[in-house]
N, C-alpha and C. Protein backbone atom coordinates (compact mmCIF):
# COMPACT_ATOMS: atom_id res chain seq x y z
N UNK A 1 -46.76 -27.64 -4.29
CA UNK A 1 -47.55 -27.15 -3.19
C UNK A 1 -47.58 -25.63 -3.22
N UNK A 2 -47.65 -24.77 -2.15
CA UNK A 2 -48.28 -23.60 -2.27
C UNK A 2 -46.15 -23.18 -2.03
N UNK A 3 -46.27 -21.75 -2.33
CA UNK A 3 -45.06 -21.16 -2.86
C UNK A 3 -44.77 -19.71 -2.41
N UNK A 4 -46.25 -19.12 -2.60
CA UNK A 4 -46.50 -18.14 -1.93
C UNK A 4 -47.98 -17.38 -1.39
N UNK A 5 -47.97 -17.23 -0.08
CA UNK A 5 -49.27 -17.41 1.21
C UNK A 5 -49.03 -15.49 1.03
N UNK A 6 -50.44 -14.97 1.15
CA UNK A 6 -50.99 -14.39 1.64
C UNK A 6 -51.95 -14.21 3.11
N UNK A 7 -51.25 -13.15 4.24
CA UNK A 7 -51.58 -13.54 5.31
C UNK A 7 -51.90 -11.96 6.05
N UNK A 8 -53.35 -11.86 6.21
CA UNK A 8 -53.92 -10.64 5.99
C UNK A 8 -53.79 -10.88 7.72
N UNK A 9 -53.86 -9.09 8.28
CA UNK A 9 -53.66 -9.07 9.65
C UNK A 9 -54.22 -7.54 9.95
N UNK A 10 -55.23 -7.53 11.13
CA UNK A 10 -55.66 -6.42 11.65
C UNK A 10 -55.61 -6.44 13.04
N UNK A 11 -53.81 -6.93 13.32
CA UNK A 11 -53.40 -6.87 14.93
C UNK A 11 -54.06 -7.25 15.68
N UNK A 12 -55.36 -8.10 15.57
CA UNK A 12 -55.45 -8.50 17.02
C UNK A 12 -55.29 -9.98 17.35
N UNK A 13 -55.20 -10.45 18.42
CA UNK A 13 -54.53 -11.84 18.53
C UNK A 13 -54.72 -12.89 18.12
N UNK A 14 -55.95 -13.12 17.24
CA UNK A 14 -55.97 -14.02 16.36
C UNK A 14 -55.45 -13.68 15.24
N UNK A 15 -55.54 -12.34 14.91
CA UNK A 15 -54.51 -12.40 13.43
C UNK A 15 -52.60 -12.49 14.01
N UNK A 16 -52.69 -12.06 15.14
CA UNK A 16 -51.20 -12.73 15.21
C UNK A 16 -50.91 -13.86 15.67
N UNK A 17 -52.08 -14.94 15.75
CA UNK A 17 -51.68 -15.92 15.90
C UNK A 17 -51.89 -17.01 14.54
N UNK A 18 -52.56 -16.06 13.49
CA UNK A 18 -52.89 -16.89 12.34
C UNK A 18 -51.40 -15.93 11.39
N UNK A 19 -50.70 -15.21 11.41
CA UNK A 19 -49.30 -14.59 11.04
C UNK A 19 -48.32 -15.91 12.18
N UNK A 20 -48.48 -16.35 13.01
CA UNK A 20 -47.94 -17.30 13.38
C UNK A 20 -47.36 -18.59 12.54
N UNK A 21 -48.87 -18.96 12.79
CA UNK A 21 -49.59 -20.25 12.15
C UNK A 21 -48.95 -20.16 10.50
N UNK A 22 -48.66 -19.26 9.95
CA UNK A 22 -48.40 -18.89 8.50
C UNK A 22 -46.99 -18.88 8.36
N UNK A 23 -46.35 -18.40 9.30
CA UNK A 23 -44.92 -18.45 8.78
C UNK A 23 -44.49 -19.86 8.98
N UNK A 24 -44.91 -20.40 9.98
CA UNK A 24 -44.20 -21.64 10.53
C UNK A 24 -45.18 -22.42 8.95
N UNK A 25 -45.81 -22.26 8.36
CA UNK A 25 -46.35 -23.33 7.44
C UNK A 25 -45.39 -22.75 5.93
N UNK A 26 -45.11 -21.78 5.94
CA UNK A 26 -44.18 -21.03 4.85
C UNK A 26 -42.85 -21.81 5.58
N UNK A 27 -42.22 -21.41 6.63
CA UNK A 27 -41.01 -22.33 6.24
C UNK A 27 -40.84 -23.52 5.91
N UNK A 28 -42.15 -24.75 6.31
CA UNK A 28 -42.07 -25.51 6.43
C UNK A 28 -41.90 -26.12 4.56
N UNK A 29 -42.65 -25.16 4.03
CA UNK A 29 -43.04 -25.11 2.14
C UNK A 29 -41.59 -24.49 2.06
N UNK A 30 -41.48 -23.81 2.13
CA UNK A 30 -40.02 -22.98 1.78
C UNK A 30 -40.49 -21.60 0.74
N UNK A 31 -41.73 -21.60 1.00
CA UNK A 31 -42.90 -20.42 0.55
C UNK A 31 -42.10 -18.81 0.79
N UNK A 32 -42.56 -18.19 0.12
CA UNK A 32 -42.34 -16.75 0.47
C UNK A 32 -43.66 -16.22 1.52
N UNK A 33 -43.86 -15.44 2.12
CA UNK A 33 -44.85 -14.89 2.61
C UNK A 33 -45.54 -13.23 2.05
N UNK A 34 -46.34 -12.62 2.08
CA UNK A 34 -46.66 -11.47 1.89
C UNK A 34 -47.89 -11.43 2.76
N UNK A 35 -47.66 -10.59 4.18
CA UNK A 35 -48.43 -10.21 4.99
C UNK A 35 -49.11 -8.57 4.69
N UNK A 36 -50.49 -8.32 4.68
CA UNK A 36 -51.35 -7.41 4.57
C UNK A 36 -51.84 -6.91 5.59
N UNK A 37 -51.84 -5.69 5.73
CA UNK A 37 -52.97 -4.81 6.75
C UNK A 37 -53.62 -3.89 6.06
N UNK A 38 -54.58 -4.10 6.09
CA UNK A 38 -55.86 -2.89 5.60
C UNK A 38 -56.38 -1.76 6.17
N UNK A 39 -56.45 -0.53 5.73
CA UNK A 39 -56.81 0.80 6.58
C UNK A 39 -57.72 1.25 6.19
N UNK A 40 -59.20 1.55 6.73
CA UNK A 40 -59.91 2.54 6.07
C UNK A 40 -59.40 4.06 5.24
N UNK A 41 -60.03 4.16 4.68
CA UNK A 41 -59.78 5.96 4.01
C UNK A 41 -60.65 6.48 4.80
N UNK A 42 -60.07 7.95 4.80
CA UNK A 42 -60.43 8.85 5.75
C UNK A 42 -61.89 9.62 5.18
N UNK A 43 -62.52 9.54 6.43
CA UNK A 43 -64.13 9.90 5.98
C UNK A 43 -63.98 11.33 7.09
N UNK A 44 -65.28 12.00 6.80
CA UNK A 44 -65.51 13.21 7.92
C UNK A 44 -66.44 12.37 8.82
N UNK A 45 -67.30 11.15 8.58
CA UNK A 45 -67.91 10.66 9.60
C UNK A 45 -67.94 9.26 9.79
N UNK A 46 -67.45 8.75 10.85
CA UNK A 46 -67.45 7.02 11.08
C UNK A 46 -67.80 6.62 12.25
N UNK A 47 -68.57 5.60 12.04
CA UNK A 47 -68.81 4.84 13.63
C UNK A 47 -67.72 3.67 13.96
N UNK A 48 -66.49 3.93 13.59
CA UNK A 48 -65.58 2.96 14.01
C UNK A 48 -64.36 4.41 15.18
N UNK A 49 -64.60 4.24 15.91
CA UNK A 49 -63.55 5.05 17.10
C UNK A 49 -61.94 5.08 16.59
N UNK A 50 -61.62 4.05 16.08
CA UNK A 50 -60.22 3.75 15.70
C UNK A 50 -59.67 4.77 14.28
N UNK A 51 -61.28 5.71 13.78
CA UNK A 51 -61.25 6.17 12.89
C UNK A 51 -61.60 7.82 13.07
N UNK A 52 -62.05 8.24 13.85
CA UNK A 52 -62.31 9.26 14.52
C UNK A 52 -61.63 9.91 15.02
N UNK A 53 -60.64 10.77 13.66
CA UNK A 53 -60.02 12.06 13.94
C UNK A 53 -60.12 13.49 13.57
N UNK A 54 -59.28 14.36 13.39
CA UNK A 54 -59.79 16.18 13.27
C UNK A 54 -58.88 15.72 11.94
N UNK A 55 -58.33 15.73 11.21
CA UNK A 55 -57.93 15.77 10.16
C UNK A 55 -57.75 14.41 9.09
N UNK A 56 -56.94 14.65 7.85
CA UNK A 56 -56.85 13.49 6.54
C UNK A 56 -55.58 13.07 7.46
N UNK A 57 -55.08 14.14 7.34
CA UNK A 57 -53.36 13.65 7.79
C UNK A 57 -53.43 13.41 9.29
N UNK A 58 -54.07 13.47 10.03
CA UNK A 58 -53.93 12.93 11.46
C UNK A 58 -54.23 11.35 11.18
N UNK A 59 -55.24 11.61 10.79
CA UNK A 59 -56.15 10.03 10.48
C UNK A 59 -54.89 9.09 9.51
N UNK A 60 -54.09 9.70 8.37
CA UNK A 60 -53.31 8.40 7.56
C UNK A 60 -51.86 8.27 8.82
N UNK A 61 -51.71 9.72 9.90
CA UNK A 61 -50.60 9.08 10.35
C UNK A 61 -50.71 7.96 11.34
N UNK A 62 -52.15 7.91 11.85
CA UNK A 62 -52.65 7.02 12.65
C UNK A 62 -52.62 5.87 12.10
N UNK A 63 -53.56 5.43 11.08
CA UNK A 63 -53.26 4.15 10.40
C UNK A 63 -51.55 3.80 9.96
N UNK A 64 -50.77 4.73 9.56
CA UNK A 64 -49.41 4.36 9.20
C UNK A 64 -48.85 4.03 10.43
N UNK A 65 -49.06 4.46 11.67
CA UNK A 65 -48.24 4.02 12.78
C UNK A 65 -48.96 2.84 13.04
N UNK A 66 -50.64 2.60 12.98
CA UNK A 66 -51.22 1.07 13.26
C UNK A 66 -50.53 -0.17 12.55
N UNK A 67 -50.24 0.49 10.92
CA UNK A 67 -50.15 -0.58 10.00
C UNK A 67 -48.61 -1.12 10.37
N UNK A 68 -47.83 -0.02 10.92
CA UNK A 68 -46.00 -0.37 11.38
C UNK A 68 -46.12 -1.46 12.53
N UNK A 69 -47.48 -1.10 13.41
CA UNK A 69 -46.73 -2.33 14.10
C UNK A 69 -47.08 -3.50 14.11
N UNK A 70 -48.24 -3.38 13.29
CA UNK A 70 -48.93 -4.52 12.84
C UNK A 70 -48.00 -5.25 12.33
N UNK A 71 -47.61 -5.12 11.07
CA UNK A 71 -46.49 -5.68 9.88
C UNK A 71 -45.07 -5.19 10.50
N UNK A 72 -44.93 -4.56 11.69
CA UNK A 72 -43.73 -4.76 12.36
C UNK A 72 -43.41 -6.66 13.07
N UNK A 73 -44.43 -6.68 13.35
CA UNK A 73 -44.82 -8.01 14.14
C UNK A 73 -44.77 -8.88 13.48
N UNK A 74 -45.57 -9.28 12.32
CA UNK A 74 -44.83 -9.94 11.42
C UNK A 74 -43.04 -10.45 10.45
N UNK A 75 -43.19 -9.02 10.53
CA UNK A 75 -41.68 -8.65 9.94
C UNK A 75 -40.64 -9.20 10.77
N UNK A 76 -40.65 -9.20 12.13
CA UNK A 76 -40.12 -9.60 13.45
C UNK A 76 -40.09 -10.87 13.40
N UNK A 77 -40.81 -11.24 12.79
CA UNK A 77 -41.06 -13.12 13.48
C UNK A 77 -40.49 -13.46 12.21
N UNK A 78 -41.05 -12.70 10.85
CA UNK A 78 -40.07 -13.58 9.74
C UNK A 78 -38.87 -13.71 9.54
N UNK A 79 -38.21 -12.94 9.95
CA UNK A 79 -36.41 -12.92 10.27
C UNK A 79 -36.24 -13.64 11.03
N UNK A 80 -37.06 -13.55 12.34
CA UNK A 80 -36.34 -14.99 12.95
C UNK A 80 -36.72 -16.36 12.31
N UNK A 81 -37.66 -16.58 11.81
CA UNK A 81 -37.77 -17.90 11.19
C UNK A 81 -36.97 -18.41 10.22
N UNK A 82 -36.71 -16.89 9.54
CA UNK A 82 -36.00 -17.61 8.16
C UNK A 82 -36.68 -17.14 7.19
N UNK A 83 -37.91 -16.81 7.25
CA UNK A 83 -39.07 -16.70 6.25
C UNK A 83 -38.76 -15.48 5.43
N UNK A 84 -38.96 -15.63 4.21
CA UNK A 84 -38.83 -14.22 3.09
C UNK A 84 -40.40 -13.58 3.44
N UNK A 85 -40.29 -12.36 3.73
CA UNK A 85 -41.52 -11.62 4.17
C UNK A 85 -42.05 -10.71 3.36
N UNK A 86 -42.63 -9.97 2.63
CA UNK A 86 -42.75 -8.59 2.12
C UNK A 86 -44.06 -7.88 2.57
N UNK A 87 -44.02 -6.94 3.76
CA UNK A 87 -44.87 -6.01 4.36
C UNK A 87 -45.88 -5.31 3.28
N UNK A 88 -47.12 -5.04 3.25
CA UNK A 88 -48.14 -4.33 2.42
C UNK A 88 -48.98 -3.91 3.49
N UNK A 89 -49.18 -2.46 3.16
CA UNK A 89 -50.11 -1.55 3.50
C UNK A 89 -50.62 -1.59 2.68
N UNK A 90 -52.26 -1.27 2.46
CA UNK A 90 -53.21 -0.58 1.82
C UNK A 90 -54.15 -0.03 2.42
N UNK A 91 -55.23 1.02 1.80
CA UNK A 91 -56.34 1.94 2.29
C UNK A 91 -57.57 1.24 1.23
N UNK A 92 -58.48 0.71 2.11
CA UNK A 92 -59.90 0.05 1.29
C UNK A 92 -60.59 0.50 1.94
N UNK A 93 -61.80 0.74 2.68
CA UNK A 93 -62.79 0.54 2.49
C UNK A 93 -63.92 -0.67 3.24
N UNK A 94 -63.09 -1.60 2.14
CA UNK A 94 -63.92 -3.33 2.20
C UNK A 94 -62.25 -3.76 2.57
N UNK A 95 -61.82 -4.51 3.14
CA UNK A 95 -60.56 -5.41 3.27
C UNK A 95 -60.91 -6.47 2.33
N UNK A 96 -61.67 -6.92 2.67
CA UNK A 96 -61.81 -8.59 1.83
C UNK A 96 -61.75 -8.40 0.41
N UNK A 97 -61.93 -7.23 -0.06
CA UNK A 97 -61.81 -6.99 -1.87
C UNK A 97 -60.43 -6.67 -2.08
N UNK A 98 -59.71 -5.90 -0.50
CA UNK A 98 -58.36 -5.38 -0.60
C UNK A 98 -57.45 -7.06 -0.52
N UNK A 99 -57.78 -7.79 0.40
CA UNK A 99 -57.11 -9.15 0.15
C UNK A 99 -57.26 -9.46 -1.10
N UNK A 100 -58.44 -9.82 -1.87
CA UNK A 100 -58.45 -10.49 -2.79
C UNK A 100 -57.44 -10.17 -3.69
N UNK A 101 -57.74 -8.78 -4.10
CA UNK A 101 -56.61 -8.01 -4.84
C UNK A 101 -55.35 -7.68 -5.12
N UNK A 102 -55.39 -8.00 -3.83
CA UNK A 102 -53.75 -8.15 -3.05
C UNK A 102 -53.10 -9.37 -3.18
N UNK A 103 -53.58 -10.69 -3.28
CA UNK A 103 -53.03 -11.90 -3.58
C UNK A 103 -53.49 -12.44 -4.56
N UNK A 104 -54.31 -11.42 -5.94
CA UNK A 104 -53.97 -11.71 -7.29
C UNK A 104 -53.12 -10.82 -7.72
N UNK A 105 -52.68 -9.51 -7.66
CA UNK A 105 -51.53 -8.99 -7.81
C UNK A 105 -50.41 -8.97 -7.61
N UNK A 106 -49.99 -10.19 -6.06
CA UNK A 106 -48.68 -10.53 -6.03
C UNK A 106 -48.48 -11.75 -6.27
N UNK A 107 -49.51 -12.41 -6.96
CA UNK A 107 -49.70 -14.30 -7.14
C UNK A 107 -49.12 -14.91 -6.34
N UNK A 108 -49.89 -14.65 -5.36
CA UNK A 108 -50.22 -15.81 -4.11
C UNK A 108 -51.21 -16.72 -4.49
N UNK A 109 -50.29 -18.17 -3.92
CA UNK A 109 -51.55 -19.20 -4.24
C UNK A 109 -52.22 -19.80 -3.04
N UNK A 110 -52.13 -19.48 -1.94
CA UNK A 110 -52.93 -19.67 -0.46
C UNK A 110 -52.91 -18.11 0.13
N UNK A 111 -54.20 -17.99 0.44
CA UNK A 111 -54.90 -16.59 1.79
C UNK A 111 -55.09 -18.04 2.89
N UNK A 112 -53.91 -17.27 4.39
CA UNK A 112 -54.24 -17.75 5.65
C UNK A 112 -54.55 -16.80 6.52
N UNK A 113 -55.68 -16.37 6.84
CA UNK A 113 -56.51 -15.85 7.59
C UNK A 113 -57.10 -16.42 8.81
N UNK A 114 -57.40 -15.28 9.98
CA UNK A 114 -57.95 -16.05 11.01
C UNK A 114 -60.01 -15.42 10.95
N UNK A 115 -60.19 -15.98 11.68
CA UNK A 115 -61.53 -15.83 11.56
C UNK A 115 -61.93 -15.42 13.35
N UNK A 116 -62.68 -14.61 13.73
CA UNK A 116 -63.10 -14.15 14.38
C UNK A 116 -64.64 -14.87 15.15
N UNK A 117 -65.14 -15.45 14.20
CA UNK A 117 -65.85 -16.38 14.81
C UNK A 117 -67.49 -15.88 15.31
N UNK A 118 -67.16 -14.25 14.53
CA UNK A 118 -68.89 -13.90 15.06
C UNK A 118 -70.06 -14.97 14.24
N UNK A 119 -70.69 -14.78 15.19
CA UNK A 119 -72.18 -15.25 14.99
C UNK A 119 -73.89 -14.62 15.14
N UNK A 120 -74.43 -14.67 14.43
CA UNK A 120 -75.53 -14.36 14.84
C UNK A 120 -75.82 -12.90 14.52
N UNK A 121 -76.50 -12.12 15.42
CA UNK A 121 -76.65 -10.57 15.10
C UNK A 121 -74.88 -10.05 14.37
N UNK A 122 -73.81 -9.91 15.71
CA UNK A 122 -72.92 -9.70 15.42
C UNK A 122 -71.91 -9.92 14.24
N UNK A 123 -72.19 -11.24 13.31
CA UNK A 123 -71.79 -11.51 12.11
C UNK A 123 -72.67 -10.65 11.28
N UNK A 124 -73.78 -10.78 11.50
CA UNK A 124 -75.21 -9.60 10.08
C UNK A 124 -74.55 -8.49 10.45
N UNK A 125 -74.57 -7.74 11.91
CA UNK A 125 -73.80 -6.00 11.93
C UNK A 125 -72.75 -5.76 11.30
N UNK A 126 -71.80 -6.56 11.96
CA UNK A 126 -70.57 -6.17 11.70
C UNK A 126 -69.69 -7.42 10.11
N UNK A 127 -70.43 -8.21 9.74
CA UNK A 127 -70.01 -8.59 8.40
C UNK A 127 -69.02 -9.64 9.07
N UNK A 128 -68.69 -10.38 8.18
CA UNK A 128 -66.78 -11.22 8.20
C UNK A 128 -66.40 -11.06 6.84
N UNK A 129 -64.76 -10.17 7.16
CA UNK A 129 -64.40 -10.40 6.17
C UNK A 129 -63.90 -11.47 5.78
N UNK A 130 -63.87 -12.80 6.90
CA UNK A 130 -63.15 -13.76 6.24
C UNK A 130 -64.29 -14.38 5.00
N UNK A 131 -65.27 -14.21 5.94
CA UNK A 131 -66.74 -15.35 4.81
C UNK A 131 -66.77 -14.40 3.39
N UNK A 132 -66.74 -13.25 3.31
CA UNK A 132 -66.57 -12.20 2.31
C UNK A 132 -65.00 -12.85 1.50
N UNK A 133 -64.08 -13.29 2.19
CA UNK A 133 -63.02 -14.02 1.36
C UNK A 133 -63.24 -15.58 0.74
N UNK A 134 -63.94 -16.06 1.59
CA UNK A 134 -63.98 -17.02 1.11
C UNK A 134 -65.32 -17.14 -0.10
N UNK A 135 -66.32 -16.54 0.03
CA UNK A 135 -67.21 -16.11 -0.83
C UNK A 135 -66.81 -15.87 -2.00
N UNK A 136 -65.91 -14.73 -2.46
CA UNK A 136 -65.44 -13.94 -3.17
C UNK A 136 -64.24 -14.94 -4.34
N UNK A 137 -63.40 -15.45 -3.18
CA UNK A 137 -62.21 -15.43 -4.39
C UNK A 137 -61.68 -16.73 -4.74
N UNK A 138 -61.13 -16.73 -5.82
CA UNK A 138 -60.83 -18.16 -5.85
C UNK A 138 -59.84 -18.96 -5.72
N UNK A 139 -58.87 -17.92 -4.45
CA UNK A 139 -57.55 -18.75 -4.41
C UNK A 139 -57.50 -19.63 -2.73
N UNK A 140 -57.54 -20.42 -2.87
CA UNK A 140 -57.22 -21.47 -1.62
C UNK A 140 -57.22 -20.33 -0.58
N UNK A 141 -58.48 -21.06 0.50
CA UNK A 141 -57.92 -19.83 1.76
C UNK A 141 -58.14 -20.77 2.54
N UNK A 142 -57.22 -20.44 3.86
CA UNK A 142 -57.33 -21.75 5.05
C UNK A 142 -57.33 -20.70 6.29
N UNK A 143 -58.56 -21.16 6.89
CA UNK A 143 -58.98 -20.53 8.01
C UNK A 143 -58.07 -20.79 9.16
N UNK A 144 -57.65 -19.56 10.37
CA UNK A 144 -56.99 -20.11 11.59
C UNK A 144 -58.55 -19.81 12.34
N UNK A 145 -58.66 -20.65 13.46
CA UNK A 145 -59.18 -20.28 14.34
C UNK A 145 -58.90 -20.35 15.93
């Protein structure tokens, strides 16, 4: 069965409830885990607010303190479970190319991701990276919703 899960997370409560959903299915395998958070790189202009600062280094200490408590939260729950965890930061861009990449470089054989569930205009604006994962790659991904 699966051995080791990739379990991508951008803090909000469905990704901590699909980092949930993941450890409790890793202990249950006796799986390792490797949880991901993805950060944009720093631009001089973005229409994302969460990205909109006066400097490079204001902007990576922002994402480094986002990505701590993101994968703090994780990190937290895998000790108590039992679960072998290993925290990853990265800076993409696209996340869904940064997952992919990310769980062929640490050979993971399941991505558990949650899905957000847009539809309609809001899926065409703003994209999914999950459908962009599942599109894309070819390792087992199991949706939370």
């Amino acid at each position: 069965m699966y051995k080791h899960l990739l379990i991508p997370t951008d803090g909000s409560s469905l990704s901590e409830d699909a980092v949930r959903q993941g450890l409790a299915l890793a202990k249950t395998l006796n799986a390792d885990v490797a949880v991901l958070t993805v950060s944009p790189p720093f631009h001089t202009f973005s229409t994302d607010p969460l990205t909109v600062t006066e400097t490079r280094e204001r902007h990576d200490a922002d994402c480094q303190a986002r990505a701590e408590r993101f994968l703090g939260f994780a990190r937290d729950l895998a000790r108590a479970a039992g679960v072998r965890c290993e925290t990853i930061h990265v800076v993409n861009d696209h996340p869904w190319e940064a997952i992919i990449a990310t769980a062929q470089s640490r050979g993971c054989d399941l991505i558990l991701m949650a899905s957000h569930g847009r539809r309609g205009v809001a899926a065409l604006v703003l994209g999914s990276e999950t459908t962009k994962v599942l599109t894309h790659s070819k390792i087992p991904t199991l949706v939370c919703r």
